[in-house]
PDB file of N, CA and C in Angstrom:
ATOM      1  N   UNK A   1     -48.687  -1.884  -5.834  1.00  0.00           N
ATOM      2  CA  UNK A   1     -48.290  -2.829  -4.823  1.00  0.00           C
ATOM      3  C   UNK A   1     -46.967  -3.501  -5.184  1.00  0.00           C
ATOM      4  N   UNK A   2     -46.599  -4.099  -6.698  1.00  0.00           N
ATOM      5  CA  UNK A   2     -45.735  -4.561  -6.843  1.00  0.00           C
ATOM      6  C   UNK A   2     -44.641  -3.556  -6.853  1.00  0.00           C
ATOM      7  N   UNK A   3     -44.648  -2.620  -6.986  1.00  0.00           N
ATOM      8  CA  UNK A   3     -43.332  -1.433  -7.094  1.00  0.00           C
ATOM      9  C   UNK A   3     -42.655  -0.970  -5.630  1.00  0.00           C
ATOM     10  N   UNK A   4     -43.997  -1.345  -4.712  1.00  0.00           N
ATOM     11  CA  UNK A   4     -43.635  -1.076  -2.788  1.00  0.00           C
ATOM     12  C   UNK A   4     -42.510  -2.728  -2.293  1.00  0.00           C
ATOM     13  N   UNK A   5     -42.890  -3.451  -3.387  1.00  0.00           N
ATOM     14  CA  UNK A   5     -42.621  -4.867  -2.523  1.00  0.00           C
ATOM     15  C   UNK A   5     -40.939  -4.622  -2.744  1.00  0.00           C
ATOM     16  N   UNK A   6     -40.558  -3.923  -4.629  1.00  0.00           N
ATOM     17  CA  UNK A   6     -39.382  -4.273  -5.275  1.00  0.00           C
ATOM     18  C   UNK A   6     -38.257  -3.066  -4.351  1.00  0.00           C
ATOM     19  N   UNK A   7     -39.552  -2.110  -3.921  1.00  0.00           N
ATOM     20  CA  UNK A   7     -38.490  -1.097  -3.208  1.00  0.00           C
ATOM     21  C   UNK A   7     -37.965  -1.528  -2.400  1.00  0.00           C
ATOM     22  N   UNK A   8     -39.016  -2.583  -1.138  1.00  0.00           N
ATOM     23  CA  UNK A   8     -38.436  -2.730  -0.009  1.00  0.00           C
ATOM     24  C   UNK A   8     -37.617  -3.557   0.021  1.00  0.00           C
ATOM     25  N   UNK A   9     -37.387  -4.813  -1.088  1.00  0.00           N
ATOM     26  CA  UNK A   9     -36.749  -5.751  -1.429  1.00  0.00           C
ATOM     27  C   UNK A   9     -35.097  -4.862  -1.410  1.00  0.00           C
ATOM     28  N   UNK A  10     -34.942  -3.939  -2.398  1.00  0.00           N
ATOM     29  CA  UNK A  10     -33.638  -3.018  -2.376  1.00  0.00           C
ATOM     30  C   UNK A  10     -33.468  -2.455  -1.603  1.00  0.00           C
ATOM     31  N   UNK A  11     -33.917  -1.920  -0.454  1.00  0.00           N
ATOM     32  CA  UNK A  11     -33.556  -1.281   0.832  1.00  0.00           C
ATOM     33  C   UNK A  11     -33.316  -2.470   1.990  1.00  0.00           C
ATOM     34  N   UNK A  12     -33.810  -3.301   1.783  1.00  0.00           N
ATOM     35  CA  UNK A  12     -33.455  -5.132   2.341  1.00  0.00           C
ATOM     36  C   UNK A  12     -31.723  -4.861   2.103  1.00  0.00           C
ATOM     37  N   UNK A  13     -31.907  -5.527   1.111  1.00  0.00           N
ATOM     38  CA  UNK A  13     -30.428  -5.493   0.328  1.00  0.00           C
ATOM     39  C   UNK A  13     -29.272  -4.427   0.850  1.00  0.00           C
ATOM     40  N   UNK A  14     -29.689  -3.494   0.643  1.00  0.00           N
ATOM     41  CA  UNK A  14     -28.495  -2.051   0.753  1.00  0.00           C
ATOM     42  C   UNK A  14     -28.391  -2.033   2.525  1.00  0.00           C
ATOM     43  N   UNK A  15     -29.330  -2.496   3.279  1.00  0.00           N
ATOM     44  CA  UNK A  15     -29.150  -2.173   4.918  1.00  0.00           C
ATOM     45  C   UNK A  15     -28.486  -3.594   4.926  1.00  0.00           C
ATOM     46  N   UNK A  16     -28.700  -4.922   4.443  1.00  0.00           N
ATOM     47  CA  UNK A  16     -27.802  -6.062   4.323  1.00  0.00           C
ATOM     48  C   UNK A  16     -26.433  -5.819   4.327  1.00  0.00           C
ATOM     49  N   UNK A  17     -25.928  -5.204   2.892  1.00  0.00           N
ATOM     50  CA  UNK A  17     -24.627  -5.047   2.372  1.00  0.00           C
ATOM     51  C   UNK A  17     -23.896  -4.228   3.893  1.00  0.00           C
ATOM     52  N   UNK A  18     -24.667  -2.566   3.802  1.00  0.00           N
ATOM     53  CA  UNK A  18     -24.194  -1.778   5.037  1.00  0.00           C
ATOM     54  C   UNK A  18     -23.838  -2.417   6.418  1.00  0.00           C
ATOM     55  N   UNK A  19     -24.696  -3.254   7.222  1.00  0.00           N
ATOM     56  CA  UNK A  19     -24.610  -3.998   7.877  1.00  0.00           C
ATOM     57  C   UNK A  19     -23.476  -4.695   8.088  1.00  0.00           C
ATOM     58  N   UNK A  20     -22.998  -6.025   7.043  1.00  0.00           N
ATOM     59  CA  UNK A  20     -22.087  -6.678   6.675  1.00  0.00           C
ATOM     60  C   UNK A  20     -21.021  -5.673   7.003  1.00  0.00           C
ATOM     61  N   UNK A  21     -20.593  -4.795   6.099  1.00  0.00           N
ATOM     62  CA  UNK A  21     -20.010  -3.758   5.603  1.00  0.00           C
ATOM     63  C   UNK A  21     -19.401  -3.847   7.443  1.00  0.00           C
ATOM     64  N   UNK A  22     -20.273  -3.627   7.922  1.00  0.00           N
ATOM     65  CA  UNK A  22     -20.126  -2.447   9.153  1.00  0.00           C
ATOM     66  C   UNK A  22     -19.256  -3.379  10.204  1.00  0.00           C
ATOM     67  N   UNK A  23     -19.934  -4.569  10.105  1.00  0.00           N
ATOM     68  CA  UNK A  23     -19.541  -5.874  10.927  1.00  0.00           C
ATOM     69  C   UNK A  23     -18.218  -6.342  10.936  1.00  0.00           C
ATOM     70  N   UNK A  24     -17.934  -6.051   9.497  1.00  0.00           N
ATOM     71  CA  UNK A  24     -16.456  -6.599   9.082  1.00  0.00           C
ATOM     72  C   UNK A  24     -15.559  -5.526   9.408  1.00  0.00           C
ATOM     73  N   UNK A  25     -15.858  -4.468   9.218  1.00  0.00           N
ATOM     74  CA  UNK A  25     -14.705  -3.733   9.543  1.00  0.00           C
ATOM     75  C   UNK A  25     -14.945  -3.231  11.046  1.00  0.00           C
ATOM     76  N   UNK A  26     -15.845  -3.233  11.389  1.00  0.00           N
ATOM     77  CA  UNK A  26     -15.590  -2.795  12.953  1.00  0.00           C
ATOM     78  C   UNK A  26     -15.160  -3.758  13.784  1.00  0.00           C
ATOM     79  N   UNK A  27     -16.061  -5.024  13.468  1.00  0.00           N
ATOM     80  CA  UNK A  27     -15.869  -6.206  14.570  1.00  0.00           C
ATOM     81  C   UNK A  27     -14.915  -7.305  14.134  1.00  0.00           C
ATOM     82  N   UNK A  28     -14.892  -7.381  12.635  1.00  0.00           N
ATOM     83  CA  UNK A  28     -14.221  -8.328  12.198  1.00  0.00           C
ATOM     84  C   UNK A  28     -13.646  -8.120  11.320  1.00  0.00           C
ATOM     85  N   UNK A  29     -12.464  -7.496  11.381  1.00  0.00           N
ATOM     86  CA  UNK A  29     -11.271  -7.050  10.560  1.00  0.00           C
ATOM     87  C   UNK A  29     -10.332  -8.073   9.886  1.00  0.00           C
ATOM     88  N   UNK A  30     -10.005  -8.059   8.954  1.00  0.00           N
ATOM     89  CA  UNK A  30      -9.099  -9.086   8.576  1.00  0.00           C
ATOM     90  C   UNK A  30      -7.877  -8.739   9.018  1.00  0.00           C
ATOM     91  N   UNK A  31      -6.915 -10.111   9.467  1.00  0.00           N
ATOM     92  CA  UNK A  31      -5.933 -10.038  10.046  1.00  0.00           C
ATOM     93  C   UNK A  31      -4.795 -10.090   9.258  1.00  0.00           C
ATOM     94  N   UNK A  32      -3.566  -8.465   9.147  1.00  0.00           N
ATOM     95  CA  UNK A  32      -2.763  -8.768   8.333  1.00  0.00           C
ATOM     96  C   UNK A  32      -1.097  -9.315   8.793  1.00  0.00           C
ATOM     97  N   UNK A  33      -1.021 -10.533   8.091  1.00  0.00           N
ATOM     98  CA  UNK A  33      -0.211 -10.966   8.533  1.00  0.00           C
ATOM     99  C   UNK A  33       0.675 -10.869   7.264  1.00  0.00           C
ATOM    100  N   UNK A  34       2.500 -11.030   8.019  1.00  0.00           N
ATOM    101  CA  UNK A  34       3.834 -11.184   6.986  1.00  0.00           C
ATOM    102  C   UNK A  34       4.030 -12.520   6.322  1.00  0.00           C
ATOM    103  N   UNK A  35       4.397 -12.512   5.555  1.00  0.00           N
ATOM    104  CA  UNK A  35       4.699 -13.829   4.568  1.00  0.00           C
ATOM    105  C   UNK A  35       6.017 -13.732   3.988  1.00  0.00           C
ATOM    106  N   UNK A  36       6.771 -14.490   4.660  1.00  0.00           N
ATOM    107  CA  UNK A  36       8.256 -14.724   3.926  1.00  0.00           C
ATOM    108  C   UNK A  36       7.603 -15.436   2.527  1.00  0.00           C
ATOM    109  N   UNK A  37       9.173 -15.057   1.572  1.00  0.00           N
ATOM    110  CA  UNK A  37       8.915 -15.877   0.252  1.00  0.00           C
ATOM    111  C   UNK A  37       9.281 -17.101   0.337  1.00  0.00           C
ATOM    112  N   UNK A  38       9.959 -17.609   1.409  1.00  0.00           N
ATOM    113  CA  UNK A  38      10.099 -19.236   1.665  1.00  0.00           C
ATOM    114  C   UNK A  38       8.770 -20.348   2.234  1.00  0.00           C
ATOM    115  N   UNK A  39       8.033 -19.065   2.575  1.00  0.00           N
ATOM    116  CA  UNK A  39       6.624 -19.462   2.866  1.00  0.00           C
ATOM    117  C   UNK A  39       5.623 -20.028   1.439  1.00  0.00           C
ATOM    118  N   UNK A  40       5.425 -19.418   0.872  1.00  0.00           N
ATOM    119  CA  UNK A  40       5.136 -19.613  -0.517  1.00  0.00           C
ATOM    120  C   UNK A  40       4.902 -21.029  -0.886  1.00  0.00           C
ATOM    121  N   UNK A  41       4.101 -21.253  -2.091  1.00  0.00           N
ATOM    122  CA  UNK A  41       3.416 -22.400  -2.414  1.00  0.00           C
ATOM    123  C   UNK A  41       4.230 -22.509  -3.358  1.00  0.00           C
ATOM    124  N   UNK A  42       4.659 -23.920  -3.702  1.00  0.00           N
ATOM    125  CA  UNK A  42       5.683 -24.016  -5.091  1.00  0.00           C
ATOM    126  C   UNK A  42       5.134 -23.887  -6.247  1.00  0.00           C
ATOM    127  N   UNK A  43       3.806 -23.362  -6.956  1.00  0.00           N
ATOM    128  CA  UNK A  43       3.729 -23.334  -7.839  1.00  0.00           C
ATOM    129  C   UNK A  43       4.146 -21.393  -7.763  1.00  0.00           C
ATOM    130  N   UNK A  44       4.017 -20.802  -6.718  1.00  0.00           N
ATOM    131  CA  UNK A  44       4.014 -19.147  -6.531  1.00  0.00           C
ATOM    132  C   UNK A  44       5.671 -19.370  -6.583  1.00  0.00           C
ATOM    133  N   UNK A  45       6.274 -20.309  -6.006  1.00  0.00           N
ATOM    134  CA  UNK A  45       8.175 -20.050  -5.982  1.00  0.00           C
ATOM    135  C   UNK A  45       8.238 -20.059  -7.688  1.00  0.00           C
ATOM    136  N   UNK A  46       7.516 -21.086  -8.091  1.00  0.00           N
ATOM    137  CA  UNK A  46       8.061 -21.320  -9.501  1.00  0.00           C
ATOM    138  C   UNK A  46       7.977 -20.223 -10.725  1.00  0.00           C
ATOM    139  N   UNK A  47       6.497 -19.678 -10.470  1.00  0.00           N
ATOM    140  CA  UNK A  47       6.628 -18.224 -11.142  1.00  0.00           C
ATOM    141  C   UNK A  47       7.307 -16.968 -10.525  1.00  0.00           C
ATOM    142  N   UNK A  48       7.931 -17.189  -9.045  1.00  0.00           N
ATOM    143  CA  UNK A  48       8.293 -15.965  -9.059  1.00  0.00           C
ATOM    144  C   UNK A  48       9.895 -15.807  -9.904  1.00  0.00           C
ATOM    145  N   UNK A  49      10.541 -17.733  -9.552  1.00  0.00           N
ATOM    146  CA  UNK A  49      11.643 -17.726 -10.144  1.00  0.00           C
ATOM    147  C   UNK A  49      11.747 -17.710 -11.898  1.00  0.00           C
ATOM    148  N   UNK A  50      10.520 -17.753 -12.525  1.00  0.00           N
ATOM    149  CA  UNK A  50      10.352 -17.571 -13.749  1.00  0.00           C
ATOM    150  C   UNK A  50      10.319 -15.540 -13.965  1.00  0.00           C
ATOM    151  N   UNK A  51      10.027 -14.692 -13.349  1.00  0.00           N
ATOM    152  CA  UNK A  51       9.753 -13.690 -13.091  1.00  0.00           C
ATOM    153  C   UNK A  51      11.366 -13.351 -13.418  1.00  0.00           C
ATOM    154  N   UNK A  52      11.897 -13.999 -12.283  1.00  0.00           N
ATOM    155  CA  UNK A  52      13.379 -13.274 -11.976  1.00  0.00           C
ATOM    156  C   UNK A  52      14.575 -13.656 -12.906  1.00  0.00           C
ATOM    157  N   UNK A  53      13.977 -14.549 -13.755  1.00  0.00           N
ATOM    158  CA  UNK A  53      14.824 -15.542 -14.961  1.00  0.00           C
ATOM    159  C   UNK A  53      14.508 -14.607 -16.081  1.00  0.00           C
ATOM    160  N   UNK A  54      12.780 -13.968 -16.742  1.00  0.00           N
ATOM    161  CA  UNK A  54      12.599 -12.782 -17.615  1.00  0.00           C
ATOM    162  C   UNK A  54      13.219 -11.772 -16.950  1.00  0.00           C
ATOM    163  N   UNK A  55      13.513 -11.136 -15.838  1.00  0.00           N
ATOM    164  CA  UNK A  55      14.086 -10.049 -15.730  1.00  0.00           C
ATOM    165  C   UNK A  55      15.750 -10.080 -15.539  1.00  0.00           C
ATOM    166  N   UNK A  56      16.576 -11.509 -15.266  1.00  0.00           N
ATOM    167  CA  UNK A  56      17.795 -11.376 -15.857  1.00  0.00           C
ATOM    168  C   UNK A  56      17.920 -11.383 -17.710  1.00  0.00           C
ATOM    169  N   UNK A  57      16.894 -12.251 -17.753  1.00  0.00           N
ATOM    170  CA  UNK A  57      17.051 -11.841 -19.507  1.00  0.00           C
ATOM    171  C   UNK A  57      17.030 -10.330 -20.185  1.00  0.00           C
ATOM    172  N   UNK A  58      16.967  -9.615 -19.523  1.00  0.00           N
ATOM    173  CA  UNK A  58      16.307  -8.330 -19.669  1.00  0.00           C
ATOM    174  C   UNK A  58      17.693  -7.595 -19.259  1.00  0.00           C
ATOM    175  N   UNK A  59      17.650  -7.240 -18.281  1.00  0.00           N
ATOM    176  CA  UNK A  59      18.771  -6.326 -17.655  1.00  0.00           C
ATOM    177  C   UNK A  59      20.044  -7.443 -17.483  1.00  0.00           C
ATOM    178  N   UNK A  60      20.063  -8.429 -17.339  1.00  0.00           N
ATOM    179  CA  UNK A  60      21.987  -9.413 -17.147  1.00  0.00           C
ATOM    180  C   UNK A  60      22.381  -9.222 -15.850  1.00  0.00           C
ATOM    181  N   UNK A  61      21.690  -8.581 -14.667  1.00  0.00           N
ATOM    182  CA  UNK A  61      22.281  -8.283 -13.647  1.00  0.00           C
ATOM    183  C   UNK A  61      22.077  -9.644 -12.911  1.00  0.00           C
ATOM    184  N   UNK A  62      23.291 -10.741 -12.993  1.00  0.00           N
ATOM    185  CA  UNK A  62      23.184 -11.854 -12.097  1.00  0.00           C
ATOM    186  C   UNK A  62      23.215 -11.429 -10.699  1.00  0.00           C
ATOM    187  N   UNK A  63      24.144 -10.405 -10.656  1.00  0.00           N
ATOM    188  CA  UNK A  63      24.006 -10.446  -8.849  1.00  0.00           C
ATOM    189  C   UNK A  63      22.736 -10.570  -7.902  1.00  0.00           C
ATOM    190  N   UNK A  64      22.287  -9.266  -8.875  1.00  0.00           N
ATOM    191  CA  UNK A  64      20.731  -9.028  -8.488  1.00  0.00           C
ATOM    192  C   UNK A  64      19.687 -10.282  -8.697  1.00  0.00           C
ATOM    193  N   UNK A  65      19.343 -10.829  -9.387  1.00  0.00           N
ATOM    194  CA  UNK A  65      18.698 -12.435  -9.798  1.00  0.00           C
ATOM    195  C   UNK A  65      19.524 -13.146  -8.678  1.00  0.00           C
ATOM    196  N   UNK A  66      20.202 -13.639  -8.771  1.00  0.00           N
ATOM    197  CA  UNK A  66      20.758 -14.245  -7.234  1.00  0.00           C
ATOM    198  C   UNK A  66      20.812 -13.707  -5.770  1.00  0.00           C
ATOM    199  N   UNK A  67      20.312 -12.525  -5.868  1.00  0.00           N
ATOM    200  CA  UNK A  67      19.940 -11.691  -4.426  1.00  0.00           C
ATOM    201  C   UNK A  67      18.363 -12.173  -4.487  1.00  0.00           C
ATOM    202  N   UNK A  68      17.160 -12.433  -5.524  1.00  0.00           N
ATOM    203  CA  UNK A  68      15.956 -12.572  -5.303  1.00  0.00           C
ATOM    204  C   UNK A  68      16.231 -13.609  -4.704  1.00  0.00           C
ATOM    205  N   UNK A  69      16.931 -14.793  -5.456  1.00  0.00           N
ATOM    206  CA  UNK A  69      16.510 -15.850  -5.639  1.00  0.00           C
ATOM    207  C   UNK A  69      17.346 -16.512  -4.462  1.00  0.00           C
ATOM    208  N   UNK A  70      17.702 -16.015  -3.664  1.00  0.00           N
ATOM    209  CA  UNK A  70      18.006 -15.789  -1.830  1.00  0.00           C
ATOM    210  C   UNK A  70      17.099 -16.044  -0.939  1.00  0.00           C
ATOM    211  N   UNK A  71      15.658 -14.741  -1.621  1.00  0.00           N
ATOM    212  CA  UNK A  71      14.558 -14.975  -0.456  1.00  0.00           C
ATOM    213  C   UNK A  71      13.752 -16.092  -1.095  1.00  0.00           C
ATOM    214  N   UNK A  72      13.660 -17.002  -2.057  1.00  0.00           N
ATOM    215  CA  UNK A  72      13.081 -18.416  -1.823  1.00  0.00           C
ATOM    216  C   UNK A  72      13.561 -19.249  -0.777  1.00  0.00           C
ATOM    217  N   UNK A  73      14.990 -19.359  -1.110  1.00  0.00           N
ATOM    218  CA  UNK A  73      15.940 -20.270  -0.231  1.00  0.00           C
ATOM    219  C   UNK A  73      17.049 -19.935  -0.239  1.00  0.00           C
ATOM    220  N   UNK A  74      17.115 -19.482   1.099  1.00  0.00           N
ATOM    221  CA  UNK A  74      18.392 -18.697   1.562  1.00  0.00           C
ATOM    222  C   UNK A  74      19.451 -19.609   1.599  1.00  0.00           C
ATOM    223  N   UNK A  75      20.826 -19.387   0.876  1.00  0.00           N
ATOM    224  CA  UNK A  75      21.557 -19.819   1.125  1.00  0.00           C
ATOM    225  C   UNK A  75      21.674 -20.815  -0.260  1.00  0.00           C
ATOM    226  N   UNK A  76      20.990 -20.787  -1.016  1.00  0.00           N
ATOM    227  CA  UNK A  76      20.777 -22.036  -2.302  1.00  0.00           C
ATOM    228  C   UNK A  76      20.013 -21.773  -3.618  1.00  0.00           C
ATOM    229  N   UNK A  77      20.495 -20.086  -3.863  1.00  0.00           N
ATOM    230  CA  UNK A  77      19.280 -19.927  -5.134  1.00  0.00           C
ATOM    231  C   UNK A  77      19.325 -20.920  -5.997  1.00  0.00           C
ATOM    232  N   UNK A  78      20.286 -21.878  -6.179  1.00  0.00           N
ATOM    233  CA  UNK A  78      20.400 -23.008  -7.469  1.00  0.00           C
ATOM    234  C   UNK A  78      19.279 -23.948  -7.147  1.00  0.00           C
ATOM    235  N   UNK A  79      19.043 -24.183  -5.903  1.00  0.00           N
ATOM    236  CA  UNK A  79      17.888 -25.107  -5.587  1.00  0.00           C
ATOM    237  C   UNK A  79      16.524 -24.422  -5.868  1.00  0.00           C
ATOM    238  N   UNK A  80      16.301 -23.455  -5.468  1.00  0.00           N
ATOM    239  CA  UNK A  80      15.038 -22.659  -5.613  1.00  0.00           C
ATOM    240  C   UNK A  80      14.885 -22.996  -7.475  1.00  0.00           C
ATOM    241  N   UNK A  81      16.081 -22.441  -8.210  1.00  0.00           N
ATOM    242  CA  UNK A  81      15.792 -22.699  -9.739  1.00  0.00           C
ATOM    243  C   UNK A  81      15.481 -24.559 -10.016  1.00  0.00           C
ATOM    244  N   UNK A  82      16.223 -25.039  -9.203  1.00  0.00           N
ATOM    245  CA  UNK A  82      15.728 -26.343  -9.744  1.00  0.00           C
ATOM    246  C   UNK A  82      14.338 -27.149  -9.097  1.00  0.00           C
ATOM    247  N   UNK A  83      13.971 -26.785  -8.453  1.00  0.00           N
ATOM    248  CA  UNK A  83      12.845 -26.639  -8.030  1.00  0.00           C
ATOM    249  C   UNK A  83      12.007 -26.211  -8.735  1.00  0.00           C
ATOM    250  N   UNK A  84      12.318 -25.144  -9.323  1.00  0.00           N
ATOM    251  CA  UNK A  84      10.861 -24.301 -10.190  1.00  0.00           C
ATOM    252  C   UNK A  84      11.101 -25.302 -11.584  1.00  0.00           C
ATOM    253  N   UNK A  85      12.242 -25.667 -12.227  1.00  0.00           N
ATOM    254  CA  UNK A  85      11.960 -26.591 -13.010  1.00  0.00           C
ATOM    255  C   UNK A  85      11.417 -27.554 -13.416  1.00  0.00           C
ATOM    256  N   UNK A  86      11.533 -28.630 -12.306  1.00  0.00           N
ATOM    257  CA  UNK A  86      10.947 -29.766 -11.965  1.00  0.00           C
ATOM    258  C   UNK A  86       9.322 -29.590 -11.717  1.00  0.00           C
ATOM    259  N   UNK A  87       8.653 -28.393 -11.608  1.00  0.00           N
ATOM    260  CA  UNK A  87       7.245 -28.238 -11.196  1.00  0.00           C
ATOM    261  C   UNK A  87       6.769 -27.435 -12.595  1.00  0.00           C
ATOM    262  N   UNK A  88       7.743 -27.111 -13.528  1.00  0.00           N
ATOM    263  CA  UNK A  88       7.538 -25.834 -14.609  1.00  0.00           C
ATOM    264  C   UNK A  88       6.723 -27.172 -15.340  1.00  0.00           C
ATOM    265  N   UNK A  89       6.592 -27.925 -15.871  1.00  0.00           N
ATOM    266  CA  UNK A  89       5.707 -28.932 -16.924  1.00  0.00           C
ATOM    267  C   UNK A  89       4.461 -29.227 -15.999  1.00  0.00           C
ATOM    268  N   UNK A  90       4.706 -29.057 -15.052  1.00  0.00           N
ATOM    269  CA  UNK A  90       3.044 -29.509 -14.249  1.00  0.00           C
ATOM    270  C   UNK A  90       2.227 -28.401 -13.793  1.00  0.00           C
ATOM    271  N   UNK A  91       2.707 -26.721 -14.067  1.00  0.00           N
ATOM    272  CA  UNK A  91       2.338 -25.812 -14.168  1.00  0.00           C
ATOM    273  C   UNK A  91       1.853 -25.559 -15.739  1.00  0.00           C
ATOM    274  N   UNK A  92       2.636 -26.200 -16.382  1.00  0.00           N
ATOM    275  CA  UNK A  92       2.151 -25.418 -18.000  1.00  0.00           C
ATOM    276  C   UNK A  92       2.980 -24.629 -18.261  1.00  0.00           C
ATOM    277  N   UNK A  93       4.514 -24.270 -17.687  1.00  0.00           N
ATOM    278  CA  UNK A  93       4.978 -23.530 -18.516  1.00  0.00           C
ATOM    279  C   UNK A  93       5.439 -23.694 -20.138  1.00  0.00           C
ATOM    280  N   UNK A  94       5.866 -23.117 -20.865  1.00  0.00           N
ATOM    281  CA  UNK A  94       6.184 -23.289 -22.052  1.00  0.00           C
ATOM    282  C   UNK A  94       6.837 -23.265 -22.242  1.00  0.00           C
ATOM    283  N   UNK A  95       7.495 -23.794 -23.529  1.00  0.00           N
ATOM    284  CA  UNK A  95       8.877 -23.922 -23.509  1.00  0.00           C
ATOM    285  C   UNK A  95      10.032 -23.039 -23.535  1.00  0.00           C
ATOM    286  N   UNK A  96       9.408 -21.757 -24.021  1.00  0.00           N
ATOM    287  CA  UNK A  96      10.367 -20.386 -23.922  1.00  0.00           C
ATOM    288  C   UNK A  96      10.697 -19.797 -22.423  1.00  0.00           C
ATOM    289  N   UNK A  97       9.730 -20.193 -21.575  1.00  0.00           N
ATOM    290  CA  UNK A  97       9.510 -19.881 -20.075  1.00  0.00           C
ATOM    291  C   UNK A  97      10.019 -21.061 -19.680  1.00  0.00           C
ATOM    292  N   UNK A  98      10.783 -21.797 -19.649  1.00  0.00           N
ATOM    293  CA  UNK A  98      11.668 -23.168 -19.423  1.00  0.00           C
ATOM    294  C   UNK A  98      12.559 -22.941 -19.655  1.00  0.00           C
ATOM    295  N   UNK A  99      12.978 -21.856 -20.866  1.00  0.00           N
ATOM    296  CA  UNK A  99      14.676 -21.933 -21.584  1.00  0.00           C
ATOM    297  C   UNK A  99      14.728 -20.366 -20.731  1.00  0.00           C
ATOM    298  N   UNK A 100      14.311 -19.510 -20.230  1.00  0.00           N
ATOM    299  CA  UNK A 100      14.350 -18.607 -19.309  1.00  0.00           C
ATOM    300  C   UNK A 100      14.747 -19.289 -18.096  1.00  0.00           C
ATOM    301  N   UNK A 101      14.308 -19.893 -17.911  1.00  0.00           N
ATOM    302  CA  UNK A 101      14.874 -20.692 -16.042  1.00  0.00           C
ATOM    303  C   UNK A 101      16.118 -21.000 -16.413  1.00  0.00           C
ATOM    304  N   UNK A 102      16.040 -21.859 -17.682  1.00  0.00           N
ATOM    305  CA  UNK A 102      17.687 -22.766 -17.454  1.00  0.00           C
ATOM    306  C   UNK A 102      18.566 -22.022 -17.853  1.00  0.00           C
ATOM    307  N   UNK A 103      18.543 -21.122 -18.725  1.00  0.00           N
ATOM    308  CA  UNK A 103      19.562 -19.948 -18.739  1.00  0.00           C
ATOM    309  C   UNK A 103      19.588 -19.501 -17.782  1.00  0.00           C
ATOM    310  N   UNK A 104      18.748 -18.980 -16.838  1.00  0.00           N
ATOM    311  CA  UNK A 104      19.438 -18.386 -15.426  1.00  0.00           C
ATOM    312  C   UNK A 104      20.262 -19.491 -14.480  1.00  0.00           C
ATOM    313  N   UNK A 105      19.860 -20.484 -14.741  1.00  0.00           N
ATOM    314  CA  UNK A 105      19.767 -21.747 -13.894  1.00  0.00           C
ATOM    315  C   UNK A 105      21.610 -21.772 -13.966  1.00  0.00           C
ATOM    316  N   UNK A 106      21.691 -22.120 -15.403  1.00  0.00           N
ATOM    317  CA  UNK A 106      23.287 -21.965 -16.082  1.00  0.00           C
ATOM    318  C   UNK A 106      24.708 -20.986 -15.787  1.00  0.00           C
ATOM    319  N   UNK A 107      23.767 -19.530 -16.232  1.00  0.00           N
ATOM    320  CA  UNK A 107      24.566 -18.736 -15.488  1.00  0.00           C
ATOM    321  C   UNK A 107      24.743 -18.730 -14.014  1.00  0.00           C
ATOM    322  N   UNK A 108      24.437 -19.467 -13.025  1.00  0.00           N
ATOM    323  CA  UNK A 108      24.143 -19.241 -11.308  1.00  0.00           C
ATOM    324  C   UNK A 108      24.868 -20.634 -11.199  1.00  0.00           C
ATOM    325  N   UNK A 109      25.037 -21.407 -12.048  1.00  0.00           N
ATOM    326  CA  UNK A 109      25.963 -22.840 -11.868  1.00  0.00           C
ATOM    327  C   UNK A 109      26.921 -22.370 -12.201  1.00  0.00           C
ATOM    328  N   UNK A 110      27.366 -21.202 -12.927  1.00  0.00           N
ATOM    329  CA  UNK A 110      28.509 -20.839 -13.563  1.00  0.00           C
ATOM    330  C   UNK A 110      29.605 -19.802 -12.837  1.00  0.00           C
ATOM    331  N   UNK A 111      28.620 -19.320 -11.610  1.00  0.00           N
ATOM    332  CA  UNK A 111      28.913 -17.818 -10.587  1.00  0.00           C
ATOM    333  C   UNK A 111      29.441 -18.670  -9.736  1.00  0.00           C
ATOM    334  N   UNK A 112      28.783 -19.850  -9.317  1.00  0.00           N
ATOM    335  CA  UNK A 112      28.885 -21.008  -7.930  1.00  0.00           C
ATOM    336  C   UNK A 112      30.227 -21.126  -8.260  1.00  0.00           C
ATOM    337  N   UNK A 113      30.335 -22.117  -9.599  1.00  0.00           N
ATOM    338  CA  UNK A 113      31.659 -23.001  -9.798  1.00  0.00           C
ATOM    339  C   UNK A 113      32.760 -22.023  -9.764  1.00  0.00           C
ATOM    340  N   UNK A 114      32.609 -21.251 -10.130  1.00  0.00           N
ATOM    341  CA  UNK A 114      33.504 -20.276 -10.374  1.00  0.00           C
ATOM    342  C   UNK A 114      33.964 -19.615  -8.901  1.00  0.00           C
ATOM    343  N   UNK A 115      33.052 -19.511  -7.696  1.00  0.00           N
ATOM    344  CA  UNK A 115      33.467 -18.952  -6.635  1.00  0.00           C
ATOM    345  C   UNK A 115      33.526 -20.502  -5.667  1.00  0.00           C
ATOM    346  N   UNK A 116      33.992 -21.672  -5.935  1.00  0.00           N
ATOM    347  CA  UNK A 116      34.111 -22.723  -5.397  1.00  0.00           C
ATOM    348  C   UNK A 116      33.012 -23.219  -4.529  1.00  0.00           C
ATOM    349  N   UNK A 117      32.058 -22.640  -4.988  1.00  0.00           N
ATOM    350  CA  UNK A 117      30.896 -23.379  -3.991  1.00  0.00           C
ATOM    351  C   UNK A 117      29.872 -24.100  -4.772  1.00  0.00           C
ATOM    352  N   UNK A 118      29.059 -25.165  -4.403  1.00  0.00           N
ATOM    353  CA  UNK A 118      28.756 -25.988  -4.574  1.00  0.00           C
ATOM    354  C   UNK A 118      27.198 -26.278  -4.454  1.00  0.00           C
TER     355      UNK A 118
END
């Protein structure tokens, strides 16, 4: 008797899951929607601009690091970096992942001044 109850208990279950299963994707599909990176939550801007600060450390290609750092905020990657700064201690970054931002931060104050913009 107890081995009929545990079966039907798991065939409960598995026509449950299937069910669900069936519901969601036939009737209730999740809806995929686009997400600009200006959309983004500032703790997601702050690692992505930490992302793009290890990968100028890496390869040196400022142009490229200042083409990402476009789609945070178009028109102002220096703000997007100072932004991720100001939120980098209330995230937990560390201090090596801090001296990654401001070195990029530096070189992109250094591209600006240099091409008279501000």
């Amino acid at each position: 008797m107890r081995t009929g109850r545990i079966i039907g208990f798991l065939i409960a279950i598995l026509i449950g899951i299937a069910g669900g299963m069936y519901l969601g994707w036939r009737y209730y599909p999740a809806e995929i929607t686009e997400t600009e990176f200006h959309e983004l939550r500032a703790d997601y801007k702050a690692d992505f601009v930490l992302m793009v600060a290890e990968g100028y450390a890496i390869d040196g290609d400022l142009t490229k690091a200042v083409e990402l750092l476009e789609r945070l905020e178009p028109g102002a990657p220096l703000s997007a970096i100072t932004r991720a700064l100001d939120s980098a201690s209330g995230l937990g970054f560390s201090d090596w992942e801090k001296a990654f931002i401001t070195a990029l931060q530096e070189r992109v104050e250094e591209q600006l001044s240099g091409q008279g913009v501000e």
